[in-house]
PDB file of N, CA and C in Angstrom:
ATOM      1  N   UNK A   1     101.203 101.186  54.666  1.00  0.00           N
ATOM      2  CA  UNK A   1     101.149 102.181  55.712  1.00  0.00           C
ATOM      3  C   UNK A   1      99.936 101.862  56.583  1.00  0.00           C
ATOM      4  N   UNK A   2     100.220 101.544  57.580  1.00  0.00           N
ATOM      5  CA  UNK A   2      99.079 101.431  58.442  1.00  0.00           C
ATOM      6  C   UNK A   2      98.319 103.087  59.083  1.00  0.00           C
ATOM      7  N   UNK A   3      96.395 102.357  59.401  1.00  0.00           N
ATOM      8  CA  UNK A   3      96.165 103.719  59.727  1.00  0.00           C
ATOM      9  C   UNK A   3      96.955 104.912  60.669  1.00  0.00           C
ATOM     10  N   UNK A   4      97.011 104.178  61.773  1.00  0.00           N
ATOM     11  CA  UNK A   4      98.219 105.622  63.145  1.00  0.00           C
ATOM     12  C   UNK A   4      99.111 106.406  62.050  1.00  0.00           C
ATOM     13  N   UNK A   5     100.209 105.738  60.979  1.00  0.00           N
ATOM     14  CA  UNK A   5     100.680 105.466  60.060  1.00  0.00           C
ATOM     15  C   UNK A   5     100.035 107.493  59.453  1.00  0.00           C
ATOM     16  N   UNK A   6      99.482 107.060  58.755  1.00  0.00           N
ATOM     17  CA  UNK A   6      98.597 107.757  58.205  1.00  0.00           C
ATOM     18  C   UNK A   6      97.947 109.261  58.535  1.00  0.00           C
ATOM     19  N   UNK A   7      97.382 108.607  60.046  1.00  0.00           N
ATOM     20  CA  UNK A   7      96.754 110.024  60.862  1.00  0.00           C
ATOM     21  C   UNK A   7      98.143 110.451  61.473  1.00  0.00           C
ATOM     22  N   UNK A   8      98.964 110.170  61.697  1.00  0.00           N
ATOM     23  CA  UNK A   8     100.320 110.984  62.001  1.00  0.00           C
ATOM     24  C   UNK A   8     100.899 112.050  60.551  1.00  0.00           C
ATOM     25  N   UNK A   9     100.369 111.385  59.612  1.00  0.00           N
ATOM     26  CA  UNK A   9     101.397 111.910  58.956  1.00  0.00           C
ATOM     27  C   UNK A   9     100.203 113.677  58.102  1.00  0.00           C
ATOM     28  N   UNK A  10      98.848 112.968  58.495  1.00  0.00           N
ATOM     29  CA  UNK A  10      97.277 113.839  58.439  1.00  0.00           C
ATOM     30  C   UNK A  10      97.779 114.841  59.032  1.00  0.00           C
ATOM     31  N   UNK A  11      97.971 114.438  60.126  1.00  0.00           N
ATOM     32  CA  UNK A  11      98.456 115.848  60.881  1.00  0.00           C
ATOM     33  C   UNK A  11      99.271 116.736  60.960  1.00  0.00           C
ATOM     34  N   UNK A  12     100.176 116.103  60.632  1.00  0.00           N
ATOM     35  CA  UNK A  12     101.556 116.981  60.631  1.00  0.00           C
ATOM     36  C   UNK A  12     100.860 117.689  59.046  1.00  0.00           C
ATOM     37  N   UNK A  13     100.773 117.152  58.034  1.00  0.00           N
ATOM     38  CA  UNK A  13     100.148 118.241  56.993  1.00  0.00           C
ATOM     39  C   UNK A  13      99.340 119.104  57.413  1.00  0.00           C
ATOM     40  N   UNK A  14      98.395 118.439  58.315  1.00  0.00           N
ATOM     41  CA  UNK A  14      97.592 119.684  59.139  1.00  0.00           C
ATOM     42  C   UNK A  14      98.261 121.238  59.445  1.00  0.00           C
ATOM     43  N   UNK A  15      99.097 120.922  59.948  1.00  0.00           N
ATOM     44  CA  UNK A  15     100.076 122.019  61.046  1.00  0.00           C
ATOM     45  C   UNK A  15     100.497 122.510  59.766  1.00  0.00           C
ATOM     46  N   UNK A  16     101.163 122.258  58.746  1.00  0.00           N
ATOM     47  CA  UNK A  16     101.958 123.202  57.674  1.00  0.00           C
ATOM     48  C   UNK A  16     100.417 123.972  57.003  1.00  0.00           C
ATOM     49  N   UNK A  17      99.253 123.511  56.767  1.00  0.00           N
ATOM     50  CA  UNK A  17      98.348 124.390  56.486  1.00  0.00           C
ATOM     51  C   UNK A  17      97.878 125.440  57.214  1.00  0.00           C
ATOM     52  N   UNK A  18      98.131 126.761  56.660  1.00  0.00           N
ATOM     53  CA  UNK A  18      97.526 127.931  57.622  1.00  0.00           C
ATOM     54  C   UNK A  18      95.731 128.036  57.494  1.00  0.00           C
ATOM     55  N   UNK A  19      95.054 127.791  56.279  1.00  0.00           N
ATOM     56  CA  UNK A  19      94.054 127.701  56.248  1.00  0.00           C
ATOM     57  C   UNK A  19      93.164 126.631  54.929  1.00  0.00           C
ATOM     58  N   UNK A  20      91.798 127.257  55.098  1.00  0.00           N
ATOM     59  CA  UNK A  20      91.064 126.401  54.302  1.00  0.00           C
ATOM     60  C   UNK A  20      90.375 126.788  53.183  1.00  0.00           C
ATOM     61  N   UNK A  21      90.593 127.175  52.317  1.00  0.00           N
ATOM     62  CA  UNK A  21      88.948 127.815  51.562  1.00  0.00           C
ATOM     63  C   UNK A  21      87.948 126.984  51.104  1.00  0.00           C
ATOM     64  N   UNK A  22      86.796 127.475  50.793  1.00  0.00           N
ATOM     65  CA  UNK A  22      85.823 127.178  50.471  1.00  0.00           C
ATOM     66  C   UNK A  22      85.020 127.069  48.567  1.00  0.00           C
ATOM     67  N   UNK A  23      85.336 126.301  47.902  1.00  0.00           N
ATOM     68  CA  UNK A  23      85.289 126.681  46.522  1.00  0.00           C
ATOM     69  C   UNK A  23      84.357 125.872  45.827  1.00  0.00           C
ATOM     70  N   UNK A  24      83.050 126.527  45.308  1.00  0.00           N
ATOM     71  CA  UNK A  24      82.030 125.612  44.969  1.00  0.00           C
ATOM     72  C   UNK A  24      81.619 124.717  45.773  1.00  0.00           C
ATOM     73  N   UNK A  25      81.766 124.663  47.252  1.00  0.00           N
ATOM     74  CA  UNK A  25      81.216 123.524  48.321  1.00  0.00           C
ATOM     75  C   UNK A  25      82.115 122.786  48.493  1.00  0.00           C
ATOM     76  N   UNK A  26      83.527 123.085  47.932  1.00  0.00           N
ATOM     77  CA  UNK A  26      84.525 121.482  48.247  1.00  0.00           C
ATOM     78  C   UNK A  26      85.421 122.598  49.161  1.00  0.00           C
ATOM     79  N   UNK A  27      86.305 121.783  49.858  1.00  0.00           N
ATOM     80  CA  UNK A  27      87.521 122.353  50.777  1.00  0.00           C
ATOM     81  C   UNK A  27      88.404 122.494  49.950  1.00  0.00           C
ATOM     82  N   UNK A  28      89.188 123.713  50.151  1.00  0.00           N
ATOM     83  CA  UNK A  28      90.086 123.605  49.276  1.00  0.00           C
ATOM     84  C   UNK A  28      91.797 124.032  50.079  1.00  0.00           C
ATOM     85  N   UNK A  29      92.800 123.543  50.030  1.00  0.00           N
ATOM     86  CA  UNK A  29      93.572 123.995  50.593  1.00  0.00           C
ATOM     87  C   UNK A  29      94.504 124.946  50.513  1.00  0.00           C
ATOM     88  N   UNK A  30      94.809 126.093  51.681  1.00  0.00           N
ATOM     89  CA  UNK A  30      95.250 127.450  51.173  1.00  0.00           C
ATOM     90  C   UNK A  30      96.989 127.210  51.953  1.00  0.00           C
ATOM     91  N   UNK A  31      97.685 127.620  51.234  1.00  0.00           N
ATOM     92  CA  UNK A  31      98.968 127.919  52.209  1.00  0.00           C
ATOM     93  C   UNK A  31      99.026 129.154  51.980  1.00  0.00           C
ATOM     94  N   UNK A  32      99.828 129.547  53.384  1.00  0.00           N
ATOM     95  CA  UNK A  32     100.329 131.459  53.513  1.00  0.00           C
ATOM     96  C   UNK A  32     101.574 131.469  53.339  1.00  0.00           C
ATOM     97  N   UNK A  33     101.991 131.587  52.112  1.00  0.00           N
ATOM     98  CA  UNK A  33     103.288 131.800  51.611  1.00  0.00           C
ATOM     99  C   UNK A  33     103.418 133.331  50.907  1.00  0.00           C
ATOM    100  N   UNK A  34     104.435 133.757  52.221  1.00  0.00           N
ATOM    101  CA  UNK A  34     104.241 135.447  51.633  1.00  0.00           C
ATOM    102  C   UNK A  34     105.373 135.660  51.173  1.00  0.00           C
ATOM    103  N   UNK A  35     106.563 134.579  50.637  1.00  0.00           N
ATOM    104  CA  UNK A  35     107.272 134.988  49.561  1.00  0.00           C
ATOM    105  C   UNK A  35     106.645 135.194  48.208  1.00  0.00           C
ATOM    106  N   UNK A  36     107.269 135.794  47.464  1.00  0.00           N
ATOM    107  CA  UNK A  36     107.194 135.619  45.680  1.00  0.00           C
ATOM    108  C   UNK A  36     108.018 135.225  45.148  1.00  0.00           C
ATOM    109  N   UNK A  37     107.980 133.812  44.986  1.00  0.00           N
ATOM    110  CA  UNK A  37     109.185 133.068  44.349  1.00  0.00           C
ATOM    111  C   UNK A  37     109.268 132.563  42.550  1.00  0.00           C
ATOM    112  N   UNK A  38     109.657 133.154  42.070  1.00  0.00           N
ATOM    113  CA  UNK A  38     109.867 132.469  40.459  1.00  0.00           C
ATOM    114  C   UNK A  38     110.465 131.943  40.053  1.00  0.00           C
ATOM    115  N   UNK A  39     110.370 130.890  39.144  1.00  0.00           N
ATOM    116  CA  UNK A  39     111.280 129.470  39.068  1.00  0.00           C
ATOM    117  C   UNK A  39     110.725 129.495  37.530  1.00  0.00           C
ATOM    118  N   UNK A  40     112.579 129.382  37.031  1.00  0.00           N
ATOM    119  CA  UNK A  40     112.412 128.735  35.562  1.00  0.00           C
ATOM    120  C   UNK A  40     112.562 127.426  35.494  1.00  0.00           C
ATOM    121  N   UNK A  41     112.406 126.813  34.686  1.00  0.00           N
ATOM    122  CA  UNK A  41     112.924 125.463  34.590  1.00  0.00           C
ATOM    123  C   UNK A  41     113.067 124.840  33.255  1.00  0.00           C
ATOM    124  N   UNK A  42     114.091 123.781  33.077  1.00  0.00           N
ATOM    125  CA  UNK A  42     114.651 123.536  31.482  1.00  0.00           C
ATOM    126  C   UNK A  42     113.798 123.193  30.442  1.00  0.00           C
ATOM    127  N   UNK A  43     112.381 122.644  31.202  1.00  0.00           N
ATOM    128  CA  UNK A  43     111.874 122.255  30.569  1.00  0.00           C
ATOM    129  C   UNK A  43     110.446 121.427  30.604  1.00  0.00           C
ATOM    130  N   UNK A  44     109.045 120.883  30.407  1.00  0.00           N
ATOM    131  CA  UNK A  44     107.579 120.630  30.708  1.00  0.00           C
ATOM    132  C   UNK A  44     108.173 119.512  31.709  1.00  0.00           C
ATOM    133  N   UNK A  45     107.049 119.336  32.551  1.00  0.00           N
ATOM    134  CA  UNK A  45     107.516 118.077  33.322  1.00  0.00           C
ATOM    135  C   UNK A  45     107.185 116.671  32.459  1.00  0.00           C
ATOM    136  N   UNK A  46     107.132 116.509  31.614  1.00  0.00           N
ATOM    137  CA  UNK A  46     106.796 115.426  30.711  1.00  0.00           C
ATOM    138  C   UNK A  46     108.475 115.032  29.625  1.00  0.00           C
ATOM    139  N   UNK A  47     109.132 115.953  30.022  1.00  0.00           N
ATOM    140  CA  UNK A  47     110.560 116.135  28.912  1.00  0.00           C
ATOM    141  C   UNK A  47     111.472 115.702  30.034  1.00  0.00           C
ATOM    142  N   UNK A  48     112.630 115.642  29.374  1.00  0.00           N
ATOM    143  CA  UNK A  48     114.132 115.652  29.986  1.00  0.00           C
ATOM    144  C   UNK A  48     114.966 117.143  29.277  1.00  0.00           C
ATOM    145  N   UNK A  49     115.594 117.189  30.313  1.00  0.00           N
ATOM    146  CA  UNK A  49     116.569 119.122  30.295  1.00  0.00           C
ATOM    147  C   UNK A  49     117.486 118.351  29.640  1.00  0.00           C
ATOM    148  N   UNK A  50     118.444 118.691  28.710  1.00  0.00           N
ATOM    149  CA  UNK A  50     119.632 118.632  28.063  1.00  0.00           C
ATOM    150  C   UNK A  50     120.945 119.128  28.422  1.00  0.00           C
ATOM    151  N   UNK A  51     121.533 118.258  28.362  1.00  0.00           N
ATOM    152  CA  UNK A  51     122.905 119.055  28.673  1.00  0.00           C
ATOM    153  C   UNK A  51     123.784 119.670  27.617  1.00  0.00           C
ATOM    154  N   UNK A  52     124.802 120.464  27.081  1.00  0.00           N
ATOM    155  CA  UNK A  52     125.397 121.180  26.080  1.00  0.00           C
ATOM    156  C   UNK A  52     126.923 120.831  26.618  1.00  0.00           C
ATOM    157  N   UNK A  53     127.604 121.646  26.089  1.00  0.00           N
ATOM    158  CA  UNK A  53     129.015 121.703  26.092  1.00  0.00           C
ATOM    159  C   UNK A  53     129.345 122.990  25.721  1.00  0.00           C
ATOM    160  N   UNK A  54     129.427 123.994  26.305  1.00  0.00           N
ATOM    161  CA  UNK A  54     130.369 125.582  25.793  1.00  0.00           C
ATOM    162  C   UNK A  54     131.855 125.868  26.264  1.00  0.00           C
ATOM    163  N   UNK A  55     132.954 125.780  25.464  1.00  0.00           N
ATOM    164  CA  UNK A  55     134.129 125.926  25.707  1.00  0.00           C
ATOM    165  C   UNK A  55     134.291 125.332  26.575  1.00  0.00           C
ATOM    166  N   UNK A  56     134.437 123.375  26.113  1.00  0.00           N
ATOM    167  CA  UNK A  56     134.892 122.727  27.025  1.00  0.00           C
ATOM    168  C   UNK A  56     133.714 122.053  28.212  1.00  0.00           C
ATOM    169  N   UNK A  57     133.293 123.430  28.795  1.00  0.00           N
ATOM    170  CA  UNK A  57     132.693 123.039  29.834  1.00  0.00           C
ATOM    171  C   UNK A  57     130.891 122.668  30.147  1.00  0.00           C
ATOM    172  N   UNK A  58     130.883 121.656  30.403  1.00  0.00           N
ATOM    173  CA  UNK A  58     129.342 121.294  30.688  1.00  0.00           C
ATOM    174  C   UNK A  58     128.279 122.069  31.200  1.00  0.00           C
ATOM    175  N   UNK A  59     127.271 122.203  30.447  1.00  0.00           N
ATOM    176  CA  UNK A  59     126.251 123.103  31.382  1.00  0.00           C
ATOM    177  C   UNK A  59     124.803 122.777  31.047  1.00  0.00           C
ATOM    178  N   UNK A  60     123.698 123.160  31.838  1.00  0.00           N
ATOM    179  CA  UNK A  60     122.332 123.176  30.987  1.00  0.00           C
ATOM    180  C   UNK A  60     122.389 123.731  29.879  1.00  0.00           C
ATOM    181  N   UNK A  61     121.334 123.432  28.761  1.00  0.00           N
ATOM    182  CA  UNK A  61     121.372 123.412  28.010  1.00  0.00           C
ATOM    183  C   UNK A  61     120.356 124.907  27.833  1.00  0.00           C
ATOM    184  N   UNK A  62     119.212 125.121  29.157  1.00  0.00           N
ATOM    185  CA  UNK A  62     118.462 126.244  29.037  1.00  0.00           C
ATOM    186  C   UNK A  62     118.934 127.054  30.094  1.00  0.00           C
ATOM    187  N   UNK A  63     120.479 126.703  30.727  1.00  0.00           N
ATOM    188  CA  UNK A  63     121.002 127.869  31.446  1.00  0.00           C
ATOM    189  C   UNK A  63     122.149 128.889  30.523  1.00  0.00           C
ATOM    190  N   UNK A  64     121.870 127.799  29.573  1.00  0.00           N
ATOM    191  CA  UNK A  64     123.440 128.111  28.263  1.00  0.00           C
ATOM    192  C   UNK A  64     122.605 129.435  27.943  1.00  0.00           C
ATOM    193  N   UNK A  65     120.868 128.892  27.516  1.00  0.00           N
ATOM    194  CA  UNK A  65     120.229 129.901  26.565  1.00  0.00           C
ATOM    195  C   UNK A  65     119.591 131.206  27.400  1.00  0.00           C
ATOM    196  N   UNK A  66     119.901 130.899  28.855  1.00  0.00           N
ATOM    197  CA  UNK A  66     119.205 132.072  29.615  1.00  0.00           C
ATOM    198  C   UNK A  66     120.889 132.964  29.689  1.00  0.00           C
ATOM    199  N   UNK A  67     121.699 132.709  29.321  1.00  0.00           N
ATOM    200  CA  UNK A  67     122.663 133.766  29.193  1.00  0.00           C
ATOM    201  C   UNK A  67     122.958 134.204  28.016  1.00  0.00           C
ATOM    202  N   UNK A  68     122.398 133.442  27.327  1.00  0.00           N
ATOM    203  CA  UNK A  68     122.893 133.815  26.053  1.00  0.00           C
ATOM    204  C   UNK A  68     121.516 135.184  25.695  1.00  0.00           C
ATOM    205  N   UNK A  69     120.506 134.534  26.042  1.00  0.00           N
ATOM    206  CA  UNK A  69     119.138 135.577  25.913  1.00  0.00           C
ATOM    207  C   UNK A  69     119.476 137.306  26.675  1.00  0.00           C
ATOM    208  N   UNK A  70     119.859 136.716  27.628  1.00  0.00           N
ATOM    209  CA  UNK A  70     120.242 137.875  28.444  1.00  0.00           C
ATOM    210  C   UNK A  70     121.218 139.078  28.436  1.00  0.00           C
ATOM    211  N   UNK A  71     122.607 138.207  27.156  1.00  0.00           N
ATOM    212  CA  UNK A  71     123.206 138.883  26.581  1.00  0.00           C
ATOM    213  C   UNK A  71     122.972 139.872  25.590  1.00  0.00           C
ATOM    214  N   UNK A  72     122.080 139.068  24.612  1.00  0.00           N
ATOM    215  CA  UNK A  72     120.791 139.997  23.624  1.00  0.00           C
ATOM    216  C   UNK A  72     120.404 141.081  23.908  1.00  0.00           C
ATOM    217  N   UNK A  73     119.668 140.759  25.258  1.00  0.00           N
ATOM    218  CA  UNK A  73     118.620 141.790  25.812  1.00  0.00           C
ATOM    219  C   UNK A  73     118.816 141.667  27.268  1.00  0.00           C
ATOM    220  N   UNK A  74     119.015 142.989  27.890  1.00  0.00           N
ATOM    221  CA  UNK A  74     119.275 142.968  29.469  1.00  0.00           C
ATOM    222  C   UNK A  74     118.360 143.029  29.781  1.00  0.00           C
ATOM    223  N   UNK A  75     117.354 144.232  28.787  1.00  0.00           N
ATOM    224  CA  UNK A  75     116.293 144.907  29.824  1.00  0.00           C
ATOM    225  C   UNK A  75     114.973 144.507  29.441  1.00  0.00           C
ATOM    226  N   UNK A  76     114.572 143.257  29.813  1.00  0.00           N
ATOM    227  CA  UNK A  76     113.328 142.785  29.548  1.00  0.00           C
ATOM    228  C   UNK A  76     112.439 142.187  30.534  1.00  0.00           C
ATOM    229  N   UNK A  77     111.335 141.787  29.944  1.00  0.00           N
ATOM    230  CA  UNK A  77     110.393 141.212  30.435  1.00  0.00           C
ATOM    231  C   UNK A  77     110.235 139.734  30.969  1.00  0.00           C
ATOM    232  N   UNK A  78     109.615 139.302  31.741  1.00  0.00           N
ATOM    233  CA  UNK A  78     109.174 137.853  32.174  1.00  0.00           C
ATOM    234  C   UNK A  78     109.206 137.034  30.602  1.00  0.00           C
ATOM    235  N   UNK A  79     108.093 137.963  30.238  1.00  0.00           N
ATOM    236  CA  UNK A  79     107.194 137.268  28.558  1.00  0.00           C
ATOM    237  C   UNK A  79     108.123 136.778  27.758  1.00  0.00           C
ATOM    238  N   UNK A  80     109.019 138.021  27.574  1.00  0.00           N
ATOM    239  CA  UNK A  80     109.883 138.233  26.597  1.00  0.00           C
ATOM    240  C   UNK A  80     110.864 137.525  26.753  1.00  0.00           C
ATOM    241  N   UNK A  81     111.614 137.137  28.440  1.00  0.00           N
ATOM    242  CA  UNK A  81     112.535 136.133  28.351  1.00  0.00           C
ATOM    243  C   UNK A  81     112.393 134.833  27.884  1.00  0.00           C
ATOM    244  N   UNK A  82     110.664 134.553  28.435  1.00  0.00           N
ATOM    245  CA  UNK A  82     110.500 133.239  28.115  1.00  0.00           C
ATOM    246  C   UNK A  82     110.019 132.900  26.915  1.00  0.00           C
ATOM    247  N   UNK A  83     109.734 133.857  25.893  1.00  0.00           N
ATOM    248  CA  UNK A  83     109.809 133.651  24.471  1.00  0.00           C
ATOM    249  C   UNK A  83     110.859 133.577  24.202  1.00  0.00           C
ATOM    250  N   UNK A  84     111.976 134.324  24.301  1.00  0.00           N
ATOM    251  CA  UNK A  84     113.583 134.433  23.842  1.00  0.00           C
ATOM    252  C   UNK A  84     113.776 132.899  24.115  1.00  0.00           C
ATOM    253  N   UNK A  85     113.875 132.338  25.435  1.00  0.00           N
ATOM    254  CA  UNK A  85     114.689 131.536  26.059  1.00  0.00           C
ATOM    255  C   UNK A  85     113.829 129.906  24.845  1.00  0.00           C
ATOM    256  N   UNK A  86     112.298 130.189  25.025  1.00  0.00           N
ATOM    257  CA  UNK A  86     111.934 128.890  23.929  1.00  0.00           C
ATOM    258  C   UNK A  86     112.482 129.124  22.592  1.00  0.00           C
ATOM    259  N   UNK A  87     112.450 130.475  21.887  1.00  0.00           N
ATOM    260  CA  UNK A  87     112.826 130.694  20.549  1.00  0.00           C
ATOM    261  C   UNK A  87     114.441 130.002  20.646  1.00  0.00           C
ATOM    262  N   UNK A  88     115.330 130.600  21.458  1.00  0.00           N
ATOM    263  CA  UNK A  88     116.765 130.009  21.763  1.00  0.00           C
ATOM    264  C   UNK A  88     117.028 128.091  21.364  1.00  0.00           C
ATOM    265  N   UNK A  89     116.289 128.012  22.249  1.00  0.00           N
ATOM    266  CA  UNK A  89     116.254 126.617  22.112  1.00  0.00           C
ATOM    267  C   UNK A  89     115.920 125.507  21.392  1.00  0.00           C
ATOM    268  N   UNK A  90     114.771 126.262  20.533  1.00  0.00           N
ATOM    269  CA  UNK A  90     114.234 125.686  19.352  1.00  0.00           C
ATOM    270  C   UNK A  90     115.397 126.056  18.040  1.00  0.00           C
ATOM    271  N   UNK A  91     116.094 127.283  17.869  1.00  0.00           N
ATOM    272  CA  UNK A  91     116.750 127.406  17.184  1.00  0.00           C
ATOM    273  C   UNK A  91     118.106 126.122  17.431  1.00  0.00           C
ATOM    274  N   UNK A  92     118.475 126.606  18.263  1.00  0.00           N
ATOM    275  CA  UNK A  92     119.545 125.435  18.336  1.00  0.00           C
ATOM    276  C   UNK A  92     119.161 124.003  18.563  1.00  0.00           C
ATOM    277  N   UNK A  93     117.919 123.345  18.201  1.00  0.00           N
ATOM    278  CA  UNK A  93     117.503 121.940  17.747  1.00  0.00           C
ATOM    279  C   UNK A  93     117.159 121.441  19.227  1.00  0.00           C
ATOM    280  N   UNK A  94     116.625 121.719  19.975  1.00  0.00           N
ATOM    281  CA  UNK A  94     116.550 121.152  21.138  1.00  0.00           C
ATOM    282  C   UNK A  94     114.684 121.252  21.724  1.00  0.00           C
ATOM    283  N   UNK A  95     114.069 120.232  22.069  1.00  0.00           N
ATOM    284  CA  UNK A  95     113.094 119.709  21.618  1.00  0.00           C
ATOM    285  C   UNK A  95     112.188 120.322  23.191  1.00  0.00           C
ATOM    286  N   UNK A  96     113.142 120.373  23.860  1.00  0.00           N
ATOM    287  CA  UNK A  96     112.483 120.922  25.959  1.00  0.00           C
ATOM    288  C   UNK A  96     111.787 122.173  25.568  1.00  0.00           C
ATOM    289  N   UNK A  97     110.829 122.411  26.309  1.00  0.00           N
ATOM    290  CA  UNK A  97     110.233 123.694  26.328  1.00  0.00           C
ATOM    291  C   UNK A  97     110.486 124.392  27.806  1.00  0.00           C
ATOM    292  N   UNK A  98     111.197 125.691  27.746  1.00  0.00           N
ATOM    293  CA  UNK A  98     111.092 125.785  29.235  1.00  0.00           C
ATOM    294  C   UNK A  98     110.323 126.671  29.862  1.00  0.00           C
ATOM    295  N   UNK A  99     109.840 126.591  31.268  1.00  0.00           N
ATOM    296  CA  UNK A  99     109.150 126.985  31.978  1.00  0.00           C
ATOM    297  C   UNK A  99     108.975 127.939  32.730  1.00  0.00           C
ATOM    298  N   UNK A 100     107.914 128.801  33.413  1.00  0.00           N
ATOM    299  CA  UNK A 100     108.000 129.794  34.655  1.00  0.00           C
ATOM    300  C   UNK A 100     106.961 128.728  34.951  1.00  0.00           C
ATOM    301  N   UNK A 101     107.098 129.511  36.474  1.00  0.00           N
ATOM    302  CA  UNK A 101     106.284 128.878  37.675  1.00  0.00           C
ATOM    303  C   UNK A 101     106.437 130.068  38.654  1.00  0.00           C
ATOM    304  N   UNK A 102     105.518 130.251  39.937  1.00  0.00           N
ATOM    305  CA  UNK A 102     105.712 131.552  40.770  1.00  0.00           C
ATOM    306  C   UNK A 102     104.823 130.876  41.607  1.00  0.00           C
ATOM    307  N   UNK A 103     105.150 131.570  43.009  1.00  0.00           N
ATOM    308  CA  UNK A 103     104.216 131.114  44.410  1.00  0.00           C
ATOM    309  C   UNK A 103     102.664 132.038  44.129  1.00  0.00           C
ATOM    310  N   UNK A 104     102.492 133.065  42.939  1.00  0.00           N
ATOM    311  CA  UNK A 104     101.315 133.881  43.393  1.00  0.00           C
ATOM    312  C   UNK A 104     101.082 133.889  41.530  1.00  0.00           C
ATOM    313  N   UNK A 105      99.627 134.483  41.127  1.00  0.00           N
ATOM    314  CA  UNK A 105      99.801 134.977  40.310  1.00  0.00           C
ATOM    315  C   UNK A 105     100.856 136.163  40.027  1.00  0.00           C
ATOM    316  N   UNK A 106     101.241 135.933  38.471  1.00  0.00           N
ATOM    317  CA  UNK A 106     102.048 137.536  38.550  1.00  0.00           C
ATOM    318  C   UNK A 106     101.670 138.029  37.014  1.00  0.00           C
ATOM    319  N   UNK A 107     102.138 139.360  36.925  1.00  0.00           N
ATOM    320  CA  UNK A 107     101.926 139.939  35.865  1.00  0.00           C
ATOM    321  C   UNK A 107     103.946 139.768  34.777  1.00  0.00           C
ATOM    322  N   UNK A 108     103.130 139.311  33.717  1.00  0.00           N
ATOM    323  CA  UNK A 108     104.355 138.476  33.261  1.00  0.00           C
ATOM    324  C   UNK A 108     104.781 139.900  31.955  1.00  0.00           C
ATOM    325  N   UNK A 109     104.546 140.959  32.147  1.00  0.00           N
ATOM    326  CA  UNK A 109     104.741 141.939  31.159  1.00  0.00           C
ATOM    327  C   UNK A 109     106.059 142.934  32.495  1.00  0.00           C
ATOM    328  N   UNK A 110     106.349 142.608  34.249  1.00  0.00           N
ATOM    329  CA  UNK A 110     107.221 143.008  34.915  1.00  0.00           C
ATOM    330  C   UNK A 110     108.777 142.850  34.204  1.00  0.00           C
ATOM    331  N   UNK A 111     109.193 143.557  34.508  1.00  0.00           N
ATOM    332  CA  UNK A 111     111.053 143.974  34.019  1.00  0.00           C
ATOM    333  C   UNK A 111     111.532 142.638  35.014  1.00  0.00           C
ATOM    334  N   UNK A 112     112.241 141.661  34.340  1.00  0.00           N
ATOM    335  CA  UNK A 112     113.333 141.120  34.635  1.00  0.00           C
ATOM    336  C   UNK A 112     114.095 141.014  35.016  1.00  0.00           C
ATOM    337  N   UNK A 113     114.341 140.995  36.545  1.00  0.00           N
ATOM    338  CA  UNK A 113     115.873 141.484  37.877  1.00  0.00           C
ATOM    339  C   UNK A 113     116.289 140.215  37.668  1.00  0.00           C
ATOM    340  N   UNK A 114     117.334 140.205  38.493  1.00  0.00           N
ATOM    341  CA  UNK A 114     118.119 139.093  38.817  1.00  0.00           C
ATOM    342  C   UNK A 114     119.100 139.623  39.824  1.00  0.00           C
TER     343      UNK A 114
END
């Protein structure tokens, strides 16, 4: 990549940053993302997600166990799903650990929508 290369592409990251903070003397970079987005996922980024087979048909292997968890228990928690959903998975021999992730901190003891 040549430099122009480079400072073109500086910039345009520029423009998607709304601001900057300041943390212990280093820059630190802030985005203004005023969604709240939560994301499970099958599994650490260091693993591979599994696939299953239920009646026939192919599916994740931690989308199998987020319905199956959900069937259990409707009315729960962040915590609680994502204990269910690792306990799930470990029971049925499967080695992925799966994940939350969110655009903000959150409080992981909130009721469970969908």
């Amino acid at each position: 990549m040549n430099r122009g290369d480079r400072t073109a592409a500086l910039n345009a990251l520029a423009k998607q940053v709304k601001g900057i903070a300041l943390s212990g003397g280093k820059k630190k970079l802030v985005k203004d993302v005023k969604a709240d987005v939560i994301s499970f996922s099958g599994c650490r980024d260091i693993q591979t997600s599994s696939d299953t087979v239920v009646d026939g048909e192919a599916t994740g292997a931690m989308s199998y166990a987020l319905r199956m968890v959900l069937d259990m228990e409707q009315d729960t928690s962040y915590q609680q799903l994502l204990i269910g959903l690792r306990m799930f998975m470990k029971m049925k021999g499967y080695s992925q650990t799966p994940q939350l992730s969110s655009s903000h901190p959150m409080d992981m003891r909130l009721k469970f929508i969908m």
